[in-house]
Protein backbone atom coordinates (compact mmCIF):
# COMPACT_ATOMS: atom_id res chain seq x y z
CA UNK A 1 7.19 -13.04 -11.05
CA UNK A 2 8.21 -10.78 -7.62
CA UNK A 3 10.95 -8.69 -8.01
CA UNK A 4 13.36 -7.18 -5.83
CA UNK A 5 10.69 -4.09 -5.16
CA UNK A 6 8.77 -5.57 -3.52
CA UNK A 7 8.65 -4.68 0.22
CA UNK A 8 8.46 -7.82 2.30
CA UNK A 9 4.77 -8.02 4.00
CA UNK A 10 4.62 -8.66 7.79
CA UNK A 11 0.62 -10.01 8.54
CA UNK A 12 -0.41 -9.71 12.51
CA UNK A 13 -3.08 -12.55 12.72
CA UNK A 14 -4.85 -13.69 15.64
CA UNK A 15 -8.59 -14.51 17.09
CA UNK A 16 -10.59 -11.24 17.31
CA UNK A 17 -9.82 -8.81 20.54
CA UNK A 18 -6.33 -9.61 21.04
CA UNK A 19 -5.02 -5.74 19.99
CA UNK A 20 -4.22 -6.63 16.66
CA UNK A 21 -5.14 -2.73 15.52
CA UNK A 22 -3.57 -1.71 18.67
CA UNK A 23 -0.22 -3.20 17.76
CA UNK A 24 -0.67 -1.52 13.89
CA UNK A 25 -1.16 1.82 15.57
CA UNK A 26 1.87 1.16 18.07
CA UNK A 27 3.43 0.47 15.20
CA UNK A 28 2.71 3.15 12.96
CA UNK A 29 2.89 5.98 15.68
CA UNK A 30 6.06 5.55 16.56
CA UNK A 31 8.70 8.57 16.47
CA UNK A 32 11.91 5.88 16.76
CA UNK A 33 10.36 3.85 13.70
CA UNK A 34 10.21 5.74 10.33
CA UNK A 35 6.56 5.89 9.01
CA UNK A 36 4.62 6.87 6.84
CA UNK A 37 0.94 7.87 7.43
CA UNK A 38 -0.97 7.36 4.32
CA UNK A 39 -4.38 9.98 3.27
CA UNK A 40 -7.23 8.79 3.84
CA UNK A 41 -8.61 7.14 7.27
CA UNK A 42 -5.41 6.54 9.75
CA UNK A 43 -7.08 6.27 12.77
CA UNK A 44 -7.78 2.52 11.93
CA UNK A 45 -5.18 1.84 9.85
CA UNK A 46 -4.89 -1.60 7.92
CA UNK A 47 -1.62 -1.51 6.89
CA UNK A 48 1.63 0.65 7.86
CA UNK A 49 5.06 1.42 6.24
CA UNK A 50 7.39 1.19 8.21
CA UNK A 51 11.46 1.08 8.37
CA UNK A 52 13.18 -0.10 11.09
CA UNK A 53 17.25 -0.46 11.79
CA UNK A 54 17.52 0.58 7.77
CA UNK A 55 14.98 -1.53 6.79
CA UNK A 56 11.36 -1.56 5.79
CA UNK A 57 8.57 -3.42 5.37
CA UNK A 58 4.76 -3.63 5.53
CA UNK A 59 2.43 -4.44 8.06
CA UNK A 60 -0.55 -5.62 7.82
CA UNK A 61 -3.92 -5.67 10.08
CA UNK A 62 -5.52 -9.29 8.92
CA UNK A 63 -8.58 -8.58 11.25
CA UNK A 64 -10.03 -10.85 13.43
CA UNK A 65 -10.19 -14.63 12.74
CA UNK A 66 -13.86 -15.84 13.49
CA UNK A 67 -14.12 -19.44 14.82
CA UNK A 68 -17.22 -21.44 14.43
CA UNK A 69 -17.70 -23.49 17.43
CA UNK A 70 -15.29 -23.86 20.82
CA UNK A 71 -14.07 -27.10 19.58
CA UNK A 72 -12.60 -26.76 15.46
CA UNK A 73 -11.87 -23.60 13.47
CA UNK A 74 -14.29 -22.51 10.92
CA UNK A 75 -12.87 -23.40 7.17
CA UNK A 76 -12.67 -19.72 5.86
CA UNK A 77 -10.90 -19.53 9.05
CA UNK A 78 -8.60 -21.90 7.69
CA UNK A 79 -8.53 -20.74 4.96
CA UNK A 80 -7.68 -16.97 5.79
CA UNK A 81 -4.81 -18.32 7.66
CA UNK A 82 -3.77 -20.18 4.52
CA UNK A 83 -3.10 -17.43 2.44
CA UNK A 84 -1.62 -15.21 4.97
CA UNK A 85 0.64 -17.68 5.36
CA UNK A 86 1.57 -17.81 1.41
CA UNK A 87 1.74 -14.17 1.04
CA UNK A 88 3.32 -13.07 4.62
CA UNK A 89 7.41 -13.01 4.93
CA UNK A 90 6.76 -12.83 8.78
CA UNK A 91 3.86 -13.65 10.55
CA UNK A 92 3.19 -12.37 14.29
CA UNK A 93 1.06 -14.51 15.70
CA UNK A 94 -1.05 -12.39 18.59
CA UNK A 95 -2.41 -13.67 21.75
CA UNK A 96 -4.15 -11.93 24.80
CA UNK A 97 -2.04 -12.91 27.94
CA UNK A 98 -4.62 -12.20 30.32
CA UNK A 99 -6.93 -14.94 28.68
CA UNK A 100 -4.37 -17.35 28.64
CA UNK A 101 -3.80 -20.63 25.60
CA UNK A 102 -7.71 -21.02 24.56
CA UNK A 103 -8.35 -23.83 22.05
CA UNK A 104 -8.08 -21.25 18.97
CA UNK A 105 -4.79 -20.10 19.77
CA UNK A 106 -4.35 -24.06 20.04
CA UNK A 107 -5.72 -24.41 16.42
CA UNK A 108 -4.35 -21.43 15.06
CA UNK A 109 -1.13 -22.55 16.42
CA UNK A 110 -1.52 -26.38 14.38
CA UNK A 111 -1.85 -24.25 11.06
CA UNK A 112 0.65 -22.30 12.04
CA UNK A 113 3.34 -24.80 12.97
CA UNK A 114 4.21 -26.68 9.57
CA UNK A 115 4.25 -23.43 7.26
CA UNK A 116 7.68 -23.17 7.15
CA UNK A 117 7.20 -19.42 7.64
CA UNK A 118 9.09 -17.50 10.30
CA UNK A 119 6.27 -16.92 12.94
CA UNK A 120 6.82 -14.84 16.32
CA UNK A 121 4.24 -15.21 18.73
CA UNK A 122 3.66 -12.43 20.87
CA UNK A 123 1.79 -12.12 23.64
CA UNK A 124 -0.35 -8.60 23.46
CA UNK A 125 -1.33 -7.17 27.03
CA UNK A 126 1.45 -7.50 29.22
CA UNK A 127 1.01 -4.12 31.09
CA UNK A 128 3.28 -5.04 34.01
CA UNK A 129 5.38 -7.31 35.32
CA UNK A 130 3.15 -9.35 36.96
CA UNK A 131 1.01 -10.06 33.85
CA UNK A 132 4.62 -11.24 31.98
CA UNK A 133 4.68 -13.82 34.08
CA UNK A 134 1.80 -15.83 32.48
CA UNK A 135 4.20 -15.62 29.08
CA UNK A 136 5.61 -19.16 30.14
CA UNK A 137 1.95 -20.82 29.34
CA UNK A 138 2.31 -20.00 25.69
CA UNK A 139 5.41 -22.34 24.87
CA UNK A 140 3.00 -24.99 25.17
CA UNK A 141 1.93 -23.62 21.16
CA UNK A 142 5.38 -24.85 20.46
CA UNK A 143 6.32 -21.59 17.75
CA UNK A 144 9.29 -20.87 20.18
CA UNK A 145 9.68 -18.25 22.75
CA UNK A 146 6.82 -15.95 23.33
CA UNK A 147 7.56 -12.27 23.59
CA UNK A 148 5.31 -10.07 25.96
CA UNK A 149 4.22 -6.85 24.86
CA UNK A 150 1.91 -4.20 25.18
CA UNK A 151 0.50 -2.55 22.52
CA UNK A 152 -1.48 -0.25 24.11
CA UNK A 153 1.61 0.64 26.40
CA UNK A 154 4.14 0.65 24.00
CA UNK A 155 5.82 -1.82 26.69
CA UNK A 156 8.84 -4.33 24.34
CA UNK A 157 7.64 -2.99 21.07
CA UNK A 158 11.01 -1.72 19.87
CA UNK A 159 12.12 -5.40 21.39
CA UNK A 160 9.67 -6.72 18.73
CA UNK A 161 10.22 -4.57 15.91
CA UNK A 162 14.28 -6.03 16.22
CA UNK A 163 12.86 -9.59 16.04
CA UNK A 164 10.76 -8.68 12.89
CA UNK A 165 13.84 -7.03 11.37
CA UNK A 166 16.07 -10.63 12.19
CA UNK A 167 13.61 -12.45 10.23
CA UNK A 168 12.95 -10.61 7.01
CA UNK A 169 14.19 -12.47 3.87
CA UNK A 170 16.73 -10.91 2.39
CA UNK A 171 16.87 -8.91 -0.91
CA UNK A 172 17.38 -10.96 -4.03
CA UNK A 173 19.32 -9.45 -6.72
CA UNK A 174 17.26 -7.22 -9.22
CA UNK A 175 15.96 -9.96 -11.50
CA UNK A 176 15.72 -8.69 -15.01
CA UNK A 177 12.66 -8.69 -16.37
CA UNK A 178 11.36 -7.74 -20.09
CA UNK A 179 10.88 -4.05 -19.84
CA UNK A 180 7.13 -3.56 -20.50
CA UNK A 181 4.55 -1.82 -18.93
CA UNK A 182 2.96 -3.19 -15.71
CA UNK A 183 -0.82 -2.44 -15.02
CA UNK A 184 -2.32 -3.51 -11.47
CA UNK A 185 -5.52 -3.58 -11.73
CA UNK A 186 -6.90 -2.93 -7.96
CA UNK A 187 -10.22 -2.07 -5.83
CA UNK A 188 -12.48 -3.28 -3.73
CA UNK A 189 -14.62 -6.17 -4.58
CA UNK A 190 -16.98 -6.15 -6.55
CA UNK A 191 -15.96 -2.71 -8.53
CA UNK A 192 -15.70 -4.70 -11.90
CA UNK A 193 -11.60 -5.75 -11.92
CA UNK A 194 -12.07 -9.00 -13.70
CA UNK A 195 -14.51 -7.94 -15.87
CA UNK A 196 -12.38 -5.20 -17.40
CA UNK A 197 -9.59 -7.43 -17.34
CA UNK A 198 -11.89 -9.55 -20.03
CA UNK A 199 -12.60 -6.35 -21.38
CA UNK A 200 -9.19 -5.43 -22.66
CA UNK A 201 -8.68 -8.94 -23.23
CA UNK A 202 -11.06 -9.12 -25.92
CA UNK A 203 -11.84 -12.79 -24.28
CA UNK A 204 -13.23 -14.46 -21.16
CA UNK A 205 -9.52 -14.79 -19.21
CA UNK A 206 -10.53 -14.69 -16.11
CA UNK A 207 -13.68 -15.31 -14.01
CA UNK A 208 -16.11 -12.90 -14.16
CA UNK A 209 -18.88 -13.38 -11.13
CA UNK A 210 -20.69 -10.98 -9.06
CA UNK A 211 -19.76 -12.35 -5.97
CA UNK A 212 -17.63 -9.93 -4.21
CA UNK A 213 -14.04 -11.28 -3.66
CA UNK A 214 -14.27 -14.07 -6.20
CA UNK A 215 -10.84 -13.13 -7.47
CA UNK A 216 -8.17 -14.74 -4.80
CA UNK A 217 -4.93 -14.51 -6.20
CA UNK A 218 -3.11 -11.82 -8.31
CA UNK A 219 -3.11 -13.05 -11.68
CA UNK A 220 -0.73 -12.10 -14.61
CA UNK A 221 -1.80 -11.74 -18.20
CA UNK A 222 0.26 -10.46 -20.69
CA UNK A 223 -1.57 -8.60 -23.32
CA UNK A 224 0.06 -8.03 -26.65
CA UNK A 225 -1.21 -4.68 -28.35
CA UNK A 226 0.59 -3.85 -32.23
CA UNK A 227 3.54 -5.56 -31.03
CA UNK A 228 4.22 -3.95 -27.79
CA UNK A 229 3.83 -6.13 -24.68
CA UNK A 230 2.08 -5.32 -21.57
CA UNK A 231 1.89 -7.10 -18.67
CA UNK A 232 -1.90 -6.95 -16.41
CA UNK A 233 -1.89 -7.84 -12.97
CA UNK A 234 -5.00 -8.82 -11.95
CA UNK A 235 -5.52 -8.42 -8.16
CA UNK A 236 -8.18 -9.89 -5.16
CA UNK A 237 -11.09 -7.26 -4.58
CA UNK A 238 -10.17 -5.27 -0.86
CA UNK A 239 -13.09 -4.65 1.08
CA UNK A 240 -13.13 -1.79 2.69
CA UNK A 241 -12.70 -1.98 7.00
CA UNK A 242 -15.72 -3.27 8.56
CA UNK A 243 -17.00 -5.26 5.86
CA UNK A 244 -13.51 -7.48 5.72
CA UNK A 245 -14.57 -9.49 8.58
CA UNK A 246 -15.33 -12.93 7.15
CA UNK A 247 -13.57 -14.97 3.93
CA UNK A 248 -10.34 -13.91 3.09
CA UNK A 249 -10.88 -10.70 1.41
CA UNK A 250 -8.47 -9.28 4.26
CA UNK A 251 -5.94 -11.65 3.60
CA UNK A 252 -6.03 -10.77 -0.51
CA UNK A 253 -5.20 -7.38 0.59
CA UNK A 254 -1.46 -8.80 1.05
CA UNK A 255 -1.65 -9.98 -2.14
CA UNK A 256 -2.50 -6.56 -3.76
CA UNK A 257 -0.30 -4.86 -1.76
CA UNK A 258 2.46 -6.58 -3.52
CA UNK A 259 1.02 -6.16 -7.00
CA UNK A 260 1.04 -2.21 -6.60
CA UNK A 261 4.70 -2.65 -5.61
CA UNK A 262 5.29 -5.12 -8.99
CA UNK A 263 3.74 -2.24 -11.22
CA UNK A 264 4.71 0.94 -13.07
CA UNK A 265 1.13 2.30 -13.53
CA UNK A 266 -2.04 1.43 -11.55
CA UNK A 267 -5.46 1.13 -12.49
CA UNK A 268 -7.80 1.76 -9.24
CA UNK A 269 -11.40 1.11 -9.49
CA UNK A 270 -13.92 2.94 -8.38
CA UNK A 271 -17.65 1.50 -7.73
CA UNK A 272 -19.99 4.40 -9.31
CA UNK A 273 -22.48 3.59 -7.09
CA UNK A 274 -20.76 3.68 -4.16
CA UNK A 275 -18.72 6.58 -4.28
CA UNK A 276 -16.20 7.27 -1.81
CA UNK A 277 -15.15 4.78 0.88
CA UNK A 278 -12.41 4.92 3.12
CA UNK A 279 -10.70 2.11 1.41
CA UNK A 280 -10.55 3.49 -2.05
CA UNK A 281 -8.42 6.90 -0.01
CA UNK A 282 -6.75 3.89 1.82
CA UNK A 283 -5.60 2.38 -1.60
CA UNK A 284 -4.73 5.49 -3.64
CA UNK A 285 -2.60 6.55 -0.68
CA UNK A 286 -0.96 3.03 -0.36
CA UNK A 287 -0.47 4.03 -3.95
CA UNK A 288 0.86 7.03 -3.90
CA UNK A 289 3.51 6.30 -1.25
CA UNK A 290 4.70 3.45 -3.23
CA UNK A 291 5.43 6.18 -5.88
CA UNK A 292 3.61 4.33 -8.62
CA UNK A 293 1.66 5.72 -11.86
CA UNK A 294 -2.65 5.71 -11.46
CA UNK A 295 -4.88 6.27 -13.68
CA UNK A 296 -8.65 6.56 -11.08
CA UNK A 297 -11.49 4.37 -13.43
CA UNK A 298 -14.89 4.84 -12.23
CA UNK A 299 -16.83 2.25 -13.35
CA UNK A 300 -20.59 1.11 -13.41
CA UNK A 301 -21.00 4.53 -14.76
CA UNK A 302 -23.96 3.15 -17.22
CA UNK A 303 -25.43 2.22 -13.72
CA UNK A 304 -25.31 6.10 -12.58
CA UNK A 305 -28.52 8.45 -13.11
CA UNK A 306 -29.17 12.25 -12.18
CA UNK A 307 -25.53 12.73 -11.75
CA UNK A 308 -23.27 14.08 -14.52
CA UNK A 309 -19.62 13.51 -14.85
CA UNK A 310 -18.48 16.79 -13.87
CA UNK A 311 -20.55 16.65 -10.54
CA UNK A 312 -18.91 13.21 -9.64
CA UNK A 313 -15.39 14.21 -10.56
CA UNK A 314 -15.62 17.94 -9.03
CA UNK A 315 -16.55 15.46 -5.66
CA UNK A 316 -14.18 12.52 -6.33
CA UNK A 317 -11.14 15.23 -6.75
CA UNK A 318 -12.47 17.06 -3.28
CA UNK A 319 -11.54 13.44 -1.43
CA UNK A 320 -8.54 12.23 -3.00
CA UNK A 321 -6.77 15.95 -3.30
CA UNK A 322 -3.63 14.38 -3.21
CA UNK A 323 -3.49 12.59 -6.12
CA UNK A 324 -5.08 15.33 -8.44
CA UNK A 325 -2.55 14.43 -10.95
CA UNK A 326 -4.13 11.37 -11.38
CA UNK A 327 -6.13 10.69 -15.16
CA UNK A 328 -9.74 10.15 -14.10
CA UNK A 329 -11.79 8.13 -16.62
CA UNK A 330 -15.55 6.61 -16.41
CA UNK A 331 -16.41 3.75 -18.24
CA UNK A 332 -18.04 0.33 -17.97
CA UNK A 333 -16.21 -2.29 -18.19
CA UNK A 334 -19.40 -4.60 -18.83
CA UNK A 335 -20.52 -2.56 -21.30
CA UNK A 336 -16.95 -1.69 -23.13
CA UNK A 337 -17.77 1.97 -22.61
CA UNK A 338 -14.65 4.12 -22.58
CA UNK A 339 -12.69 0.78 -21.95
CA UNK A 340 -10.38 1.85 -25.28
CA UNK A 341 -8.90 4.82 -23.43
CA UNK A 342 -7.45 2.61 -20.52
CA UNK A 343 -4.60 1.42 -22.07
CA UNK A 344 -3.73 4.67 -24.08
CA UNK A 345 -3.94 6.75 -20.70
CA UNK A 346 -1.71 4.49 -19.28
CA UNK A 347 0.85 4.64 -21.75
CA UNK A 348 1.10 8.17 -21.39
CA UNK A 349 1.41 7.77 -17.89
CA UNK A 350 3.92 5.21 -18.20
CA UNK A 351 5.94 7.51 -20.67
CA UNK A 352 5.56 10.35 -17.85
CA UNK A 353 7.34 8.21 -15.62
CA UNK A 354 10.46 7.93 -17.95
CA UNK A 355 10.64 11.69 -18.65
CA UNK A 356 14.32 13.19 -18.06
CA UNK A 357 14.67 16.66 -17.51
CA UNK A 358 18.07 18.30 -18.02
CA UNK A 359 19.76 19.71 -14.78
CA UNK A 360 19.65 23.29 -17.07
CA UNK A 361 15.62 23.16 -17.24
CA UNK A 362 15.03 22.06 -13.59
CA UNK A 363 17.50 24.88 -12.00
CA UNK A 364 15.95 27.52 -14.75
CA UNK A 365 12.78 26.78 -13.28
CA UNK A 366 13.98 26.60 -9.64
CA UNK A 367 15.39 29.87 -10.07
CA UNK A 368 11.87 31.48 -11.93
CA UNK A 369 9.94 29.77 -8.64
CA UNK A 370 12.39 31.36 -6.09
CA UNK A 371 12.30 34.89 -7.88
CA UNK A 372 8.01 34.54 -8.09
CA UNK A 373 8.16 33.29 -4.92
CA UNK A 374 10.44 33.99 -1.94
CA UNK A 375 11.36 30.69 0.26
CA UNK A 376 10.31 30.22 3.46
CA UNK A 377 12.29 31.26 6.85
CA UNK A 378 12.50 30.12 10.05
CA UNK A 379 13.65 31.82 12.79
CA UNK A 380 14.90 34.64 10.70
CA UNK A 381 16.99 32.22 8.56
CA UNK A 382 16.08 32.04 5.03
CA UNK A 383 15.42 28.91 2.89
CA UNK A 384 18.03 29.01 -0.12
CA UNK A 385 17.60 27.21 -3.08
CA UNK A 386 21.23 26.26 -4.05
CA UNK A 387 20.63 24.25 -7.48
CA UNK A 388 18.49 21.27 -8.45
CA UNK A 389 18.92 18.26 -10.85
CA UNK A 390 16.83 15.08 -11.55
CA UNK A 391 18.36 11.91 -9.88
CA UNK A 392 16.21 9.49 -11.18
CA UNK A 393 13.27 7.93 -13.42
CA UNK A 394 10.27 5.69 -12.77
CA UNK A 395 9.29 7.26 -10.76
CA UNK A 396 11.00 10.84 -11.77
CA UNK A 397 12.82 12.25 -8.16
CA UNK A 398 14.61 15.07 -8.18
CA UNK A 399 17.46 16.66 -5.95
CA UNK A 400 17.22 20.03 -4.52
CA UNK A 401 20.16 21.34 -2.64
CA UNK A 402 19.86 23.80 -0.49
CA UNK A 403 21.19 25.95 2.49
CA UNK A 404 19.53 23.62 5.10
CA UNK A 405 17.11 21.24 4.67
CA UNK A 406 15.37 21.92 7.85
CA UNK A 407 13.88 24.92 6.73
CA UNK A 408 11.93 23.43 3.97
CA UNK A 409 8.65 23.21 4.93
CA UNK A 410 5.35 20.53 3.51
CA UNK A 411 3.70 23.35 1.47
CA UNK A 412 6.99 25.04 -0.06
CA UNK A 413 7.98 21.20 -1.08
CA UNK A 414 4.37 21.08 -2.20
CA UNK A 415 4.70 24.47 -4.25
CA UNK A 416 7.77 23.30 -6.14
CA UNK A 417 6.10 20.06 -7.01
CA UNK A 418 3.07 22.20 -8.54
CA UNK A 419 5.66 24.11 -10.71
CA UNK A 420 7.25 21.08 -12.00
CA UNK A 421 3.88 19.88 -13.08
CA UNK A 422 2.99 22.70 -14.30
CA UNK A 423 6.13 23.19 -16.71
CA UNK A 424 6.13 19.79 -17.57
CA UNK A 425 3.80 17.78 -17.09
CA UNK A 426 4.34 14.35 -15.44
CA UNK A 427 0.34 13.11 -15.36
CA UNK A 428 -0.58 10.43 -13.46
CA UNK A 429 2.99 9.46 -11.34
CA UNK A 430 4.06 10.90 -8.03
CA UNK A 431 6.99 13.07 -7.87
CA UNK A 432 10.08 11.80 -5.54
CA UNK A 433 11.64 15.71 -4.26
CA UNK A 434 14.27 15.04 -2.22
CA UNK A 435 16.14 18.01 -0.47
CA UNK A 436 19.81 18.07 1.00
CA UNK A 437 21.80 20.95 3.17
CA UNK A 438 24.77 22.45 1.35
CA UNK A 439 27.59 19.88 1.32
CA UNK A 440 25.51 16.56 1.84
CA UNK A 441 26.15 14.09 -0.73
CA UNK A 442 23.81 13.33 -3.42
């Protein structure tokens, strides 16, 4: 059930110490590609958003693939290679040119070979010119011509980023779906997903287990509540980085990835006894780029003593500042504790993201927020705010036009966005502002 929003998903996969972070942080840091950092920890990033020649796409840091012996590949090495496979669009398959074809790149390469997928096999390391030389051993993998790169360098990664670009499927048209809400329910494994799934259920749907990760694929349920249809997405548990080393738990982060772009509203759990993690600040900024709805559910919270709920919210809002419009619930999904108001806070942030304001209220309020507030200058020249409308809905962006878009600064386009909650609301979803010099079309 994809649909045209989703972004297609480009996984780097490879045996461990090849540069396979190295090439994410090329990737993501630099100024010719368009990116976008997201809060939380960058400086290993998993994944990166990135357009390139008009187009963009995700990549995606699978981690390190762990072999068992010299001779075979362990099977949840097989198996993470598996479902990258099924959920990539474009595979780059990275090898260290200074070590040469080992027999992993050899195995990789036979699980590689009859996917069907396009794969580009780059060759990470290539510092200098003498070290491209050894780039002829690797057509012996038989996935084509081997590029040589350097991540750490920079050295051919525009040249690679115009390969990826050749190979990424093309958009299909908008397929039309019943309109219904879409819930992803995300988090790391083990924070209760399934089990909350069951929960608003009402049955035993899907498998509950403790086992961290036991949920592979994204899952669709469609729940029917007083006649109104809503559709669950169900995703695989992401581990947070340095725990994601064995299984496939890194490879299921493709897989939620493209269930936050499926959805309207998402549901992101949070492990009460294990409050915050990188990952979680990872997610609800993959989130919040994507410009969907969230609604934060910390759960386990029957498991929680000498802590009250306004000492674990007061610290929960201090790490994730940028989503402060999100709902924050706690419940227990085991228990049914607070499980009712899931779906009701995500109807109302659903209906937020529908919300159409007249060009007459935004440019009244525009003009209250310019007179309260005088826009920024630079260089002497001041920041005029011409008039304002909203474009769009789901998620709600709206136009500013103004004098020179240059001048607006981060925290004048995040004072605007405060005022526009403030006057009307719009809990839960990100706001899209988008700002345009006098005479630029809309």
């Amino acid at each position: 059930m994809e649909t045209a929003r989703t972004r297609p998903m480009v996984a780097i996969i490879g045996r461990q110490n090849v540069g396979k972070s190295t090439l994410l942080n090329r990737i993501a840091g630099k100024r010719i590609a368009i990116v976008e950092d997201f809060p939380g920890t960058t400086r290993d990033r998993i994944f990166a958003n990135v357009s390139w020649q008009g187009k963009g796409f995700i990549v995606v840091d699978t981690g390190g693939l762990e072999v068992a012996s010299a001779e075979e590949l362990a099977p949840a090495v097989n198996e993470q290679v598996k479902v990258a496979v099924s959920e990539a669009d474009v595979i780059l398959f990275l090898v260290d040119i200074r070590d040469g074809v080992t027999v992993s790149d050899r195995e990789i390469a036979d699980l590689l070979r009859p996917s069907g997928k396009p794969v580009l096999l780059v060759a990470n390391k290539a510092d200098n010119e003498r070290l491209e030389l050894g780039t002829a051993d690797f057509y012996s993998l038989g996935l084509g011509e081997p590029l040589a790169v350097s991540a750490y360098h920079g050295r051919a990664v525009p040249e690679l980023l115009d390969r990826i670009v050749s190979l990424l499927p093309t958009a299909p048209p908008a397929a039309a779906e019943p309109e219904m809400m879409k819930l992803a329910i995300v988090g790391r494994p083990n924070t209760g997903k399934s089990m909350l799934l069951n929960a608003l259920l009402g049955e035993e749907r899907a498998i509950v287990s403790d086992t961290p990760g036991t949920t592979r694929d994204a899952t669709d349920t469609l729940l029917d509540l007083e006649g109104e249809s809503v559709l669950l997405i169900d995703t695989a548990g992401i581990r947070r980085r340095g725990r994601i080393g064995r299984g496939v738990e890194r490879y299921s982060v493709l897989r939620a990835l493209k269930a936050v772009d499926r959805a309207d509203v998402v549901l992101l759990m949070l492990d009460a006894t294990e409050l915050m993690t990188a990952q979680d600040a990872h997610i609800v900024g993959y989130i919040q780029q994507a410009t969907k709805g969230v609604v934060l559910l910390v759960n386990k919270w029957d498991l929680v003593m000498g802590e009250t709920e306004a000492e674990v919210k007061k610290y929960i809002r201090n790490r994730l500042k940028f989503v402060s419009y999100a709902p924050l619930l706690f419940i227990s999904a085991k228990l049914g504790q607070g499980v009712g108001q899931v779906i009701d806070v995500a109807r109302q942030v659903y209906r937020e993201r529908f919300k159409r304001l007249s060009t007459a209220e935004v440019n009244n309020l525009v003009q209250r927020v310019a007179a309260a507030h005088s826009p920024p200058r630079r260089g002497g020249k001041p920041l005029k705010l011409l008039y304002a409308t909203q474009a769009e809905i789901n998620p709600p962006t709206f136009v500013f036009f103004v004098n020179d878009a240059k001048l607006v600064h981060f925290s004048y386009r995040r004072h605007l966005e405060n005022k526009l909650r403030q006057a009307f609301g719009f809990t839960g979803t990100p706001l899209r502002l988008i700002f345009k010099s006098r005479g630029e079309a809309c």
